[in-house]
Protein backbone atom coordinates (compact mmCIF):
# COMPACT_ATOMS: atom_id res chain seq x y z
CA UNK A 1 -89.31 138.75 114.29
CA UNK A 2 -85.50 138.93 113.86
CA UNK A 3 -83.52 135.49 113.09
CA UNK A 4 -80.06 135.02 113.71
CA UNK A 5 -77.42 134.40 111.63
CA UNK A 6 -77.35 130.32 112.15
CA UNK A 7 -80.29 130.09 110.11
CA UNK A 8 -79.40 129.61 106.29
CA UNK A 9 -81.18 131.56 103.35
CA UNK A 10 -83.00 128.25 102.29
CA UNK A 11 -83.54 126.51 105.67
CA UNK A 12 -86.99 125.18 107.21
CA UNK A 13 -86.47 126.70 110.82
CA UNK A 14 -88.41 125.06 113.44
CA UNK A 15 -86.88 126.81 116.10
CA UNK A 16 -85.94 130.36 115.30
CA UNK A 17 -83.22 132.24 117.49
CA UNK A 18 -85.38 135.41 119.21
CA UNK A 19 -83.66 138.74 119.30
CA UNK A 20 -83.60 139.65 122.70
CA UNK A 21 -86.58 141.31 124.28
CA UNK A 22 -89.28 139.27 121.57
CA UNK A 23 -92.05 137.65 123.49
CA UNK A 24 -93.37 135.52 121.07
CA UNK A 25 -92.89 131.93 121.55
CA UNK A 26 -90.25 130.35 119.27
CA UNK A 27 -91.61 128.77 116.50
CA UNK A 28 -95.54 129.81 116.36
CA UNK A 29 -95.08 133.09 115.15
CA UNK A 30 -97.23 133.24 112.00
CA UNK A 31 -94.76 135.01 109.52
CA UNK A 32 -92.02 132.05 110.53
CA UNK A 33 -94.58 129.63 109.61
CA UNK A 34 -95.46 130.90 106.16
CA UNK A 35 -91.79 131.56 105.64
CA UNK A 36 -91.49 127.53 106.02
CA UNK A 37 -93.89 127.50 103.64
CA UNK A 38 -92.75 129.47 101.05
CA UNK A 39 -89.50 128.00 101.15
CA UNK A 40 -91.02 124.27 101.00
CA UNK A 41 -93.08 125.52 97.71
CA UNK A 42 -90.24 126.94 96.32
CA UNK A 43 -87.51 124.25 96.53
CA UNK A 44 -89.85 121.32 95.86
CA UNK A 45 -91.09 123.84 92.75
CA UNK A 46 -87.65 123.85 91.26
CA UNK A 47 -87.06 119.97 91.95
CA UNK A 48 -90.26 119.22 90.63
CA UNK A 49 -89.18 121.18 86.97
CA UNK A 50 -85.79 119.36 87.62
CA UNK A 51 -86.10 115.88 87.77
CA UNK A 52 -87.92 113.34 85.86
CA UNK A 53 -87.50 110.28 88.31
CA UNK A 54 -90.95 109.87 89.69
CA UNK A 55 -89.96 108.35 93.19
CA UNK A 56 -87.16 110.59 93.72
CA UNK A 57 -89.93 113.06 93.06
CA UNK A 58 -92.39 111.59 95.95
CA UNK A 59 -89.69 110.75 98.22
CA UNK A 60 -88.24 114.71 98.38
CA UNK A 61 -92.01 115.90 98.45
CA UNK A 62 -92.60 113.96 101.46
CA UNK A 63 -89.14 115.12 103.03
CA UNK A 64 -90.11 119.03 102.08
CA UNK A 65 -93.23 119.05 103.91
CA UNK A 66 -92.58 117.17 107.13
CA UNK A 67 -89.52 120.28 106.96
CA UNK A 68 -92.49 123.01 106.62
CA UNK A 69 -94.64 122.11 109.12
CA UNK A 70 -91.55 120.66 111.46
CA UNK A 71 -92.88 116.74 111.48
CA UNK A 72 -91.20 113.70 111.86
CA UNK A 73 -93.65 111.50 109.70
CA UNK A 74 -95.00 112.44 105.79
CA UNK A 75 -96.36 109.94 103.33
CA UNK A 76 -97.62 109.99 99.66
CA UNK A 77 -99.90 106.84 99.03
CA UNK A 78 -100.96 105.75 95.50
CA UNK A 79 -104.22 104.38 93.97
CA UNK A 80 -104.27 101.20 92.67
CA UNK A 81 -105.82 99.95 89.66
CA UNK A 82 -109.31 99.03 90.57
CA UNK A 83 -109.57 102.26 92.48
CA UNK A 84 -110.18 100.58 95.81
CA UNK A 85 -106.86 100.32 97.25
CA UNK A 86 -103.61 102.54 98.10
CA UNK A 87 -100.82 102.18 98.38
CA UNK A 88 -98.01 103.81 100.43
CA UNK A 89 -95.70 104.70 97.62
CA UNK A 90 -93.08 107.11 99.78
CA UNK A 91 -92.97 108.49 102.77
CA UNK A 92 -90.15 109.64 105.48
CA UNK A 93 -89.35 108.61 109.15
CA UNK A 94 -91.36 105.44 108.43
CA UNK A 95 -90.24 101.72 109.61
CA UNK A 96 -88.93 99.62 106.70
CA UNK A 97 -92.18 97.87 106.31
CA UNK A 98 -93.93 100.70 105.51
CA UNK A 99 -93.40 102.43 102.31
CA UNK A 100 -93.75 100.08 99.17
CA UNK A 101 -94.79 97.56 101.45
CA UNK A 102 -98.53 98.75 103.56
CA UNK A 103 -102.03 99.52 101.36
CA UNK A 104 -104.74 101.13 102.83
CA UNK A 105 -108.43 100.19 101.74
CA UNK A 106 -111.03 102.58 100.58
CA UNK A 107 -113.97 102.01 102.27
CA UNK A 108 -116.86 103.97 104.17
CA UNK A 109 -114.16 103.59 107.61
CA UNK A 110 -111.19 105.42 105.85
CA UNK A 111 -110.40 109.10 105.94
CA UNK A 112 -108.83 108.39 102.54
CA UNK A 113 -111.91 107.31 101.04
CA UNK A 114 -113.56 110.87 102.58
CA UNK A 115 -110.34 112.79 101.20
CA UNK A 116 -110.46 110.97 97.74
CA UNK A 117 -114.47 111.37 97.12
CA UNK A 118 -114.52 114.99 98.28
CA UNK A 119 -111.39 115.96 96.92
CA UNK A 120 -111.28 118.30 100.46
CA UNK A 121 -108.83 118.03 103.01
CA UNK A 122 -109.82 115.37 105.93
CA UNK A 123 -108.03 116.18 109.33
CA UNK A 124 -107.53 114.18 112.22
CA UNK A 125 -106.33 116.17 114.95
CA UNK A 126 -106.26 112.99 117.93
CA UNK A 127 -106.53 109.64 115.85
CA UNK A 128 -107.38 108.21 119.70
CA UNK A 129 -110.06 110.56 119.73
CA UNK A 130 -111.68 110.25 116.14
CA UNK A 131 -115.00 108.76 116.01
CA UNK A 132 -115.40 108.82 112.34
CA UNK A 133 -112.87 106.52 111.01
CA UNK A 134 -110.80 103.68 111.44
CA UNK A 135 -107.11 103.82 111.30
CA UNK A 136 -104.74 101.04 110.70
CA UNK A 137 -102.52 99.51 113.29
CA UNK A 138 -99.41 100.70 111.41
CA UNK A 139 -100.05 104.21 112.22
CA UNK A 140 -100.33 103.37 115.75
CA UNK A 141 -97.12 101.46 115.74
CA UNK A 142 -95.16 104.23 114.29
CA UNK A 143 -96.63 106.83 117.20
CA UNK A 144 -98.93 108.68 114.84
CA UNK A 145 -101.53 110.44 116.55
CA UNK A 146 -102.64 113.12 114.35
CA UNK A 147 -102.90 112.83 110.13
CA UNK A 148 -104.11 115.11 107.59
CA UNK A 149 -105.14 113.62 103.85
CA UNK A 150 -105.06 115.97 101.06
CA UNK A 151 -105.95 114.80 97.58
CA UNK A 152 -103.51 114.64 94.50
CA UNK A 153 -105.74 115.67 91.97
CA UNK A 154 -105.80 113.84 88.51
CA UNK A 155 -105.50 115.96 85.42
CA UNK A 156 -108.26 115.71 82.82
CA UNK A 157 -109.10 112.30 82.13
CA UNK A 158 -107.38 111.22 84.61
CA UNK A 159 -108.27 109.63 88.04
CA UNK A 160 -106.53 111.26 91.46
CA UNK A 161 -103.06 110.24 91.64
CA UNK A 162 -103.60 109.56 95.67
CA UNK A 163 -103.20 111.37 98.95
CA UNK A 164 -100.51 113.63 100.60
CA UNK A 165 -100.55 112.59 104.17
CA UNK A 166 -98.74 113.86 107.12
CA UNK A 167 -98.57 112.25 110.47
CA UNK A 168 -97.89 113.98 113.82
CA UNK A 169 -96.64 112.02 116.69
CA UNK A 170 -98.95 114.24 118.82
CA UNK A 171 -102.18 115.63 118.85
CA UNK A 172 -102.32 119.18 116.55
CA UNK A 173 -104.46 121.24 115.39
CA UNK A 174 -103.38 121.86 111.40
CA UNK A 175 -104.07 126.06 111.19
CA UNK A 176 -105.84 126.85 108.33
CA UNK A 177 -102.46 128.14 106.83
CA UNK A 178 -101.08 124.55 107.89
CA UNK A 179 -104.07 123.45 105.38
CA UNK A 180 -104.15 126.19 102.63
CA UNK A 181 -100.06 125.50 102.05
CA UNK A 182 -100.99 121.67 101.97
CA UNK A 183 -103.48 122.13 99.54
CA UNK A 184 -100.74 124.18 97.59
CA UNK A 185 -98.48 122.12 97.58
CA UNK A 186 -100.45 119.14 97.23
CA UNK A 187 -101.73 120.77 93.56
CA UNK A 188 -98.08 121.52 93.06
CA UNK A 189 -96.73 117.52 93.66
CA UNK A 190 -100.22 116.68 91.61
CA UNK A 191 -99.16 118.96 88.11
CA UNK A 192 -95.47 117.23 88.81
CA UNK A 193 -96.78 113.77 88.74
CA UNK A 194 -98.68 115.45 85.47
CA UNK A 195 -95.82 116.62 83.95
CA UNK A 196 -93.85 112.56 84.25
CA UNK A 197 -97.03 111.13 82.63
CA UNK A 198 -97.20 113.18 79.77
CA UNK A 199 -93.47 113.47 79.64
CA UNK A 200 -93.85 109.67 79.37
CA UNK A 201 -96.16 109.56 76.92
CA UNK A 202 -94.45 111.86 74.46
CA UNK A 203 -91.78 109.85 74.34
CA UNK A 204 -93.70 106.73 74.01
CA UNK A 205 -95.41 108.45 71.21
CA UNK A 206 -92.07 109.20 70.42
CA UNK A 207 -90.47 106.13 70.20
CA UNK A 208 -93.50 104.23 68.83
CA UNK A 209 -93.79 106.92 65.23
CA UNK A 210 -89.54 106.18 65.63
CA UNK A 211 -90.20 102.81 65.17
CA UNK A 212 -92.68 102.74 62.51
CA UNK A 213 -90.95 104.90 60.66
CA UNK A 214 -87.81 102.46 61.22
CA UNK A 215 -90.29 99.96 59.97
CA UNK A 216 -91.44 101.66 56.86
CA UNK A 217 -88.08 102.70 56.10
CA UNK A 218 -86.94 98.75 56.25
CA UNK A 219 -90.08 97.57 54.23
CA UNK A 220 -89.20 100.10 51.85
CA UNK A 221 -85.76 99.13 51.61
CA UNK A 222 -87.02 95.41 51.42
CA UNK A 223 -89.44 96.19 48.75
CA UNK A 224 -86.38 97.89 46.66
CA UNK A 225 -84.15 94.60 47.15
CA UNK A 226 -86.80 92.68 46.16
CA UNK A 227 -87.80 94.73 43.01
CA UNK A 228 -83.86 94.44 42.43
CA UNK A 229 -83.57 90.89 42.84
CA UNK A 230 -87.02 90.46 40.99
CA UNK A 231 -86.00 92.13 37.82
CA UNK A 232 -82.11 89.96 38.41
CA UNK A 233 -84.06 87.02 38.58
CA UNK A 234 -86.04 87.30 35.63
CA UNK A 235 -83.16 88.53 33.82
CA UNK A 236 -81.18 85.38 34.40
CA UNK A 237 -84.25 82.80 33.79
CA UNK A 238 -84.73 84.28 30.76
CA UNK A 239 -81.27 84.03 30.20
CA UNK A 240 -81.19 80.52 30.94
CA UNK A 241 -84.49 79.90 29.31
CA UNK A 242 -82.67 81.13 26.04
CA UNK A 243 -79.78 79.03 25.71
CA UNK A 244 -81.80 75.99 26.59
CA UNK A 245 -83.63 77.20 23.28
CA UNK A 246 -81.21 77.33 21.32
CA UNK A 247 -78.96 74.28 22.67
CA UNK A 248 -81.60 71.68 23.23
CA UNK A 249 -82.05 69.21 20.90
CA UNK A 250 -84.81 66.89 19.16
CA UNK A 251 -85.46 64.14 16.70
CA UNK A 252 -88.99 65.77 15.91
CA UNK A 253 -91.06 69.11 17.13
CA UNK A 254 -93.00 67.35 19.87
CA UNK A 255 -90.26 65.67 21.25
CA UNK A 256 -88.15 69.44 21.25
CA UNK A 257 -91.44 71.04 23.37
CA UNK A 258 -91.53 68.10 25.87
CA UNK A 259 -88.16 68.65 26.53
CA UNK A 260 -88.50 72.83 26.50
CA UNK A 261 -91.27 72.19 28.57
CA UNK A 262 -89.95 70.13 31.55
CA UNK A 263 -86.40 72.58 31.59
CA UNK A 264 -88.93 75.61 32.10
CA UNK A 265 -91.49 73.83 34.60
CA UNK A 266 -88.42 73.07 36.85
CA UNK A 267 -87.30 76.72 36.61
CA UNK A 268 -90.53 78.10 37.18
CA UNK A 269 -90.86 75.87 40.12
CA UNK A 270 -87.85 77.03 41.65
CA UNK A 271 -89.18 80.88 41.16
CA UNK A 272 -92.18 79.81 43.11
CA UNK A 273 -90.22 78.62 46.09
CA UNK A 274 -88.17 81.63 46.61
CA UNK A 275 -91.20 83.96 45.93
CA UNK A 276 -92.97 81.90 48.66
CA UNK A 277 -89.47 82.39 51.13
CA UNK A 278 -89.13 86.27 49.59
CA UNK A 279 -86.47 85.23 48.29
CA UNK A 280 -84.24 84.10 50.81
CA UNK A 281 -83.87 80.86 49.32
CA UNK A 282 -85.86 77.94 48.75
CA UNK A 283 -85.85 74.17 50.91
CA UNK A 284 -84.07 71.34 49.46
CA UNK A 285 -86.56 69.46 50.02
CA UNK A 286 -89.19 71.12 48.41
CA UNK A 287 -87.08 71.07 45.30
CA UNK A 288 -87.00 67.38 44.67
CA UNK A 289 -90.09 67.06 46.14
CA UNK A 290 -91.22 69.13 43.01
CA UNK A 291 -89.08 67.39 40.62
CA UNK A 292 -90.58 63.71 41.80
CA UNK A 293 -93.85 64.34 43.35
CA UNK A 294 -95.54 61.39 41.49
CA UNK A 295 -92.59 58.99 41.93
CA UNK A 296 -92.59 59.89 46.22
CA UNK A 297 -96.67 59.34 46.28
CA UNK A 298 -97.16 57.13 43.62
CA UNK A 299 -99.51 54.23 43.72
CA UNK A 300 -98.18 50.96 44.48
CA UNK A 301 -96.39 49.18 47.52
CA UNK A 302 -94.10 51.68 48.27
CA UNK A 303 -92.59 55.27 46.78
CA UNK A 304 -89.97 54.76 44.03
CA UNK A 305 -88.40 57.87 44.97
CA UNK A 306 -86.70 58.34 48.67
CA UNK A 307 -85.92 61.73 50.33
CA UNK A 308 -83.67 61.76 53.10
CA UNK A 309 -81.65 64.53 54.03
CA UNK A 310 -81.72 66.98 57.31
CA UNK A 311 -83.66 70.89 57.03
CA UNK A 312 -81.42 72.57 54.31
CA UNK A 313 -81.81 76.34 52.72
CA UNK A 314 -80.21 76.66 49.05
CA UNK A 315 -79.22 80.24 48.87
CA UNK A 316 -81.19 82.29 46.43
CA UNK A 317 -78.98 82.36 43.35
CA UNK A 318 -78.34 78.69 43.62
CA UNK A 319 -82.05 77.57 43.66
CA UNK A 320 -82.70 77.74 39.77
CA UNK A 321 -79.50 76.59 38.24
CA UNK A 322 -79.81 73.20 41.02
CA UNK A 323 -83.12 72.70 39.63
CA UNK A 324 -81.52 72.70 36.25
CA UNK A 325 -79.39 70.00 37.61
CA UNK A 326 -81.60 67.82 39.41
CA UNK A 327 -84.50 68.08 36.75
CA UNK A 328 -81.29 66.83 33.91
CA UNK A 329 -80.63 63.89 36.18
CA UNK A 330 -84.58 63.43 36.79
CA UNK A 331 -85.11 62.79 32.87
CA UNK A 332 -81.88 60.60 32.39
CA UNK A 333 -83.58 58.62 35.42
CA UNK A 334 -87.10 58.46 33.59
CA UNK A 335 -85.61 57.74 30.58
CA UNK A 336 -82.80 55.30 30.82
CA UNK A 337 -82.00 54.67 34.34
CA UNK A 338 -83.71 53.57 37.87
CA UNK A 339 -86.99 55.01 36.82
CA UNK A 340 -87.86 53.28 33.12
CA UNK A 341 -88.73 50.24 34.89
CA UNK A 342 -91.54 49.35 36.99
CA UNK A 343 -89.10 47.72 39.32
CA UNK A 344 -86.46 50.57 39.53
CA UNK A 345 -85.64 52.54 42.54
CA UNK A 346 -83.95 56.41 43.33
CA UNK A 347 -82.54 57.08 47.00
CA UNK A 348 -81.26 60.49 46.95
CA UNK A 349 -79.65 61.39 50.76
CA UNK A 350 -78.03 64.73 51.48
CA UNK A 351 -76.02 66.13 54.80
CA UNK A 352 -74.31 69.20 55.47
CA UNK A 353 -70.80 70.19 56.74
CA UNK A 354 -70.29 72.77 58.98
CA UNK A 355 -67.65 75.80 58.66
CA UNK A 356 -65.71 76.93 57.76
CA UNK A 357 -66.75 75.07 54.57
CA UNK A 358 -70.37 74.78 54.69
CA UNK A 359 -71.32 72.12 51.95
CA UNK A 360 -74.42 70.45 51.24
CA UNK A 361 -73.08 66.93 50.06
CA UNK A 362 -75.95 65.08 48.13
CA UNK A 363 -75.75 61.16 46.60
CA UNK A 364 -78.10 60.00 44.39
CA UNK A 365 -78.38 56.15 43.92
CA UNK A 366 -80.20 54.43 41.07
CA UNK A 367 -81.08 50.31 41.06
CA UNK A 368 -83.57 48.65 39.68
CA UNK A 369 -83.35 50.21 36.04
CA UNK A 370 -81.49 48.68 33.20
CA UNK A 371 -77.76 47.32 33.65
CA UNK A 372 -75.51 49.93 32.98
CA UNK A 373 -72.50 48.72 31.16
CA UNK A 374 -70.58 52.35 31.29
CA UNK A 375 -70.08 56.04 31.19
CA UNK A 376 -71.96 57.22 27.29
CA UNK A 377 -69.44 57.11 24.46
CA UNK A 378 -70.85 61.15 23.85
CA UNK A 379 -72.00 63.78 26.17
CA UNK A 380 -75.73 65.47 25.36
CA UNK A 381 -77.04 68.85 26.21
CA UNK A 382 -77.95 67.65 29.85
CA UNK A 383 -74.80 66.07 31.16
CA UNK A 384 -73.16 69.71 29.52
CA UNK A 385 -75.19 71.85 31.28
CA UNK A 386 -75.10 69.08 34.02
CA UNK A 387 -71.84 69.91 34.81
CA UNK A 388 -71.31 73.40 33.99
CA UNK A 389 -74.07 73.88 36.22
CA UNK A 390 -72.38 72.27 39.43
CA UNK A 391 -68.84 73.10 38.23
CA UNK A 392 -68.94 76.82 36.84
CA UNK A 393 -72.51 78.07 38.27
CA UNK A 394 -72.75 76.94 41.79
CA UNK A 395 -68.66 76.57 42.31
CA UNK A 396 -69.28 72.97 43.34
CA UNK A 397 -67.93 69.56 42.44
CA UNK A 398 -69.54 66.07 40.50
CA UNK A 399 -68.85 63.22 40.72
CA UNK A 400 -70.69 60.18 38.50
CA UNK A 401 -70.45 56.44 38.68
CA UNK A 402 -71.72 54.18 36.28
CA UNK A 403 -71.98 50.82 38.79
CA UNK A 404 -73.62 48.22 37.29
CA UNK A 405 -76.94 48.36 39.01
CA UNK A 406 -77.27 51.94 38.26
CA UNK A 407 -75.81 55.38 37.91
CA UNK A 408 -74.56 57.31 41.35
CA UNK A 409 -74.33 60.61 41.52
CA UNK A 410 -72.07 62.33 44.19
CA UNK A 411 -72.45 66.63 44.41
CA UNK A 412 -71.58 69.07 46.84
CA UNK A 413 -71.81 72.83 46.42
CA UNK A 414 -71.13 75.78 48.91
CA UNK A 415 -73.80 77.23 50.80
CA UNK A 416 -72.75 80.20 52.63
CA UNK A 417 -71.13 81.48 49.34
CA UNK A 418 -72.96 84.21 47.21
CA UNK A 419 -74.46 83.54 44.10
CA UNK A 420 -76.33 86.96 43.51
CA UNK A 421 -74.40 87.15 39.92
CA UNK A 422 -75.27 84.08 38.33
């Protein structure tokens, strides 16, 4: 049947032009029908391979085949986890609480339960008429008084995606190339939806072996740093551990390991706390708390030793030479100050400053030891490496007092600066 020129290449004609003399009636000629078809399958075909937005995908689907078979109304619903619901995922020429908004149940009364068990098409050509199902009030609402349901197959393994529906505002008879063409393009809209879910699952698959290998690549790394900073570390303890040896001195042997002995315990247990932190640094806390764990929990009415200070993180090159530090003032304290005597006392409070400077400032108070009458008339191995510790190792200042009551100690050292060459 000859078509005039208004029509374009790619339209859906519902009513075609007749050259004159043609008989047929306009828009029921057979050929004109399939030709709707074919052009419906062919430009949702190409969107289909085109886009990869699945409700732009459902939306233009539902718009393409009200066009074929010249309807108002067209509707893709969705199961729902649970398999006993749908839901009206897109549609066209519906009221806007419709789509995203109505679900259908799926029970013995539905002609989507029907469509979805038997995976066949279920028609409906009068809804008025139709003695085998219930349909929902929307449908009525919306003038709908014929629907067809054809199933959106799953793939393998997976459950049908829903129902194609489209709605007639009058009664009609779908032709069986009215059904074949749904069934078509219902399989067609069906490997689409496929193609998004395995699209999306490649490039979840994808992004989860990116990430892992993002993962192993940074736990490698970290491993390396730590290997580094490992082998840096036990350079530098042995280091220190070596001119303690040879600078420390004794009036007899046992006296010389006693002393050895309680330099190295405090390194070592500085090399335990940033092993335990992977060596990120180590608490402050935990430091003195190592250095005077008898004197905090000691028997008697109350700890000789008190730790008061806020949360603070010595950076990882400054944990072992403060150690150093704290365990030199620790033995001058056992030995000759606040903690020879039953009686005597050590407060040790801390704070830090924020930027741009970023000090911890620590005091350490003795009382309750013997009377101190003044500074020493000589300096010993620990008050040396006392203060080239603080001074020249951590870039930080000391300050002692000798008050009568006992010695105070006033230090403060950097702790945003970086001590990975000490």
């Amino acid at each position: 049947m000859p078509v005039t020129a208004r029509q374009d290449a790619t339209a859906l004609p519902c009513e075609v032009v007749l050259a004159p003399g043609d008989g047929h009636a306009a828009g029921h000629d057979e050929r004109d029908e399939r030709l709707r078809h074919q052009i419906a399958l062919a430009r949702f075909g190409e969107l289909a391979l085109r886009s990869e937005d699945l409700d732009e995908i459902l939306t233009e689907a539902c718009r393409l085949v009200a066009e074929a078979l010249c309807l108002d109304l067209a509707k893709v619903v969705e199961l729902q986890s649970g398999g006993r619901t749908l839901l009206v995922r897109a549609g066209i020429g519906w009221a806007s609480d419709v789509v995203g908004v109505v679900t259908l149940p799926l029970d013995e009364a539905s002609p989507e339960s029907l469509a979805i068990t038997t995976g066949e098409p279920v028609i409906s050509p009068d809804i008025h008429q139709e003695t085998r199902f219930q349909y929902p009030d929307f449908l009525r609402k919306n003038g709908v008084q014929a629907v067809a349901n054809v199933a959106i197959i799953g793939s393998k393994d997976h459950p049908e995606f829903g129902l194609l529906q489209v709605d007639s505002r009058t009664p009609r008879e779908f032709t069986s190339n009215d059904v074949i063409f749904l069934r078509g393009y219902a399989n067609l809209l069906a490997a689409a939806v496929d193609r998004l879910r395995v699209l999306g699952e490649t490039r979840e698959r994808s992004a989860e072996l990116e990430r892992r290998v993002a993962e192993a690549k940074a736990a490698a790394e970290r491993q390396a740093f730590l290997a580094r900073e490992l082998d840096h570390r036990a350079k530098n303890m042995l280091a220190v551990v070596h001119a303690v040896l040879h600078l420390t001195r004794a009036d007899d042997i046992p006296s010389f390991i006693r002393i050895i002995d309680g330099r190295v315990a405090a390194l070592a247990r500085a090399q335990t706390l940033l092993a335990a932190d992977r060596w990120s640094g180590a608490d402050l806390h935990a430091v003195l708390r190592g250095e005077f764990d008898s004197y905090v929990d000691g028997e008697g009415p109350g700890p000789r030793v008190t730790l008061r200070g806020p949360p603070v993180a010595l950076p990882a090159g400054a944990a072992q030479p403060f150690s150093m530090a704290v365990h030199e003032l620790a033995t001058n304290a056992v030995k000759y100050g606040g903690l020879s005597t039953p009686s005597g006392h050590l407060d040790i409070t801390w704070h830090r400053e924020g930027p741009p400077g970023d000090f911890l400032r620590m005091r350490w108070t003795e009382s309750g030891g013997p009377r101190v009458k003044g500074p020493p008339d000589r300096q010993g191995f620990g008050s040396r490496l006392l203060s080239s510790t603080l001074r020249s190792q951590l870039r930080g200042t000391l300050l002692m007092t000798w008050e009568a009551t006992g010695i105070v100690c006033d230090l403060a050292l950097p702790l945003s600066a970086s001590f990975d060459k000490l």
